[in-house]
Protein backbone atom coordinates (compact mmCIF):
# COMPACT_ATOMS: atom_id res chain seq x y z
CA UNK A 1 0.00 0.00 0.00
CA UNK A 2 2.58 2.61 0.55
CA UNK A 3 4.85 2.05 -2.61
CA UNK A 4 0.95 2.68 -4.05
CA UNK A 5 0.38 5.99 -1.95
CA UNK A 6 4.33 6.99 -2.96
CA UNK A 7 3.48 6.89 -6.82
CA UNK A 8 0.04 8.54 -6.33
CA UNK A 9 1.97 11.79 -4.36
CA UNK A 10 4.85 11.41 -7.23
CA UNK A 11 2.32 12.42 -9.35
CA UNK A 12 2.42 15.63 -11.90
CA UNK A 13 -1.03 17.13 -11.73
CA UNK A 14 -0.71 19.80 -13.41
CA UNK A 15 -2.74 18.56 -16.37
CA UNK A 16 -5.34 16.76 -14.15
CA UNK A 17 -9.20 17.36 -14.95
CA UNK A 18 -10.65 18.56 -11.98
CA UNK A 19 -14.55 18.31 -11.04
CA UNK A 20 -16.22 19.69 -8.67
CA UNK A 21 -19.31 17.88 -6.34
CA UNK A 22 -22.65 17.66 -8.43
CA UNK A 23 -24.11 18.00 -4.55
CA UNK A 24 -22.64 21.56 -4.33
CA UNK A 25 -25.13 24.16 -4.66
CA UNK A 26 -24.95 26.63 -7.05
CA UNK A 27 -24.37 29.60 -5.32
CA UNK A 28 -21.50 28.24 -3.28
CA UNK A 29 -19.80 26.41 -6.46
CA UNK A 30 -16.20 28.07 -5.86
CA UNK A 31 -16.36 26.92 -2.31
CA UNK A 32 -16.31 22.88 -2.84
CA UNK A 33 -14.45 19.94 -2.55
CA UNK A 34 -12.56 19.39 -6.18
CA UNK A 35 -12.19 15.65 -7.63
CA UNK A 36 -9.48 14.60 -10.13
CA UNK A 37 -9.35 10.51 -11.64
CA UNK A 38 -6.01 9.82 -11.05
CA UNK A 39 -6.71 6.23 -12.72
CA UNK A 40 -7.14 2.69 -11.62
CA UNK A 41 -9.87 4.26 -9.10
CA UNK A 42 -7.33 6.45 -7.74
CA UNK A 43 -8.55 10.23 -7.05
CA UNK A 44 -7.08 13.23 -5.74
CA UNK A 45 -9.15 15.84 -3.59
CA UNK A 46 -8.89 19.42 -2.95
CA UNK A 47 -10.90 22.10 -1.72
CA UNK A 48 -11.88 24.94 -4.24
CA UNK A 49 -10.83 27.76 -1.82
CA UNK A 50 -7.32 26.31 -1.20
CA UNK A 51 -5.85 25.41 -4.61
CA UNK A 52 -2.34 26.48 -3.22
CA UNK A 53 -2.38 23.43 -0.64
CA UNK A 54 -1.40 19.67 -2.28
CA UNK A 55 -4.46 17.86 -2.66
CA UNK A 56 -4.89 14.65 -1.03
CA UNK A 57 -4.78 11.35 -2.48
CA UNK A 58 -6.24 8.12 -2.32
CA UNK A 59 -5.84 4.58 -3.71
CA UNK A 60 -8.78 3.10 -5.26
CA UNK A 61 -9.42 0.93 -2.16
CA UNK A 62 -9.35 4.22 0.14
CA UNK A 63 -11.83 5.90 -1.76
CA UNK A 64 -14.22 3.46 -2.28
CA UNK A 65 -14.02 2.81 1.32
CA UNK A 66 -14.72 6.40 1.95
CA UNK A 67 -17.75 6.12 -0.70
CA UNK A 68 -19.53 3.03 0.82
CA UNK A 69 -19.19 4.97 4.17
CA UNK A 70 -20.75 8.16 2.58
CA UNK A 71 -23.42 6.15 1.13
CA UNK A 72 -24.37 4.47 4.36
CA UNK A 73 -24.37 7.47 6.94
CA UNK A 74 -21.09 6.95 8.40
CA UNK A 75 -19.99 10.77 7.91
């Protein structure tokens, strides 16, 4: 898992296509969390407001984890 994590952060994402939440509202769009398919399942985050920060990333196990937990009221 962390030679996976280690070539997620080694990545260049300069070029990545970021998208924002389809559950933010309108009037707050540039205030959102930002998500960017780093392949394989892989995604980096970020929030709108702090572009200047590294996003955080997370294998495709971590963020499905993080999904199913969404989906069933954990958070």
């Amino acid at each position: 898992m962390q030679a996976r994590k280690a070539e997620l952060y080694a990545l260049d994402l300069a070029q990545a296509r970021w998208v924002k939440s389809s559950r933010c509202p309108y009037g707050y769009r540039p205030h959102c969390v930002e998500v960017a398919d780093l392949g394989g399942g892989a995604v980096a985050v970020r929030d709108s407001d702090h572009r200047d920060l590294p996003p955080l990333r997370f294998t495709a196990e971590e963020w499905a984890a993080f999904r199913d937990g969404v989906r069933e009221g954990e958070f």
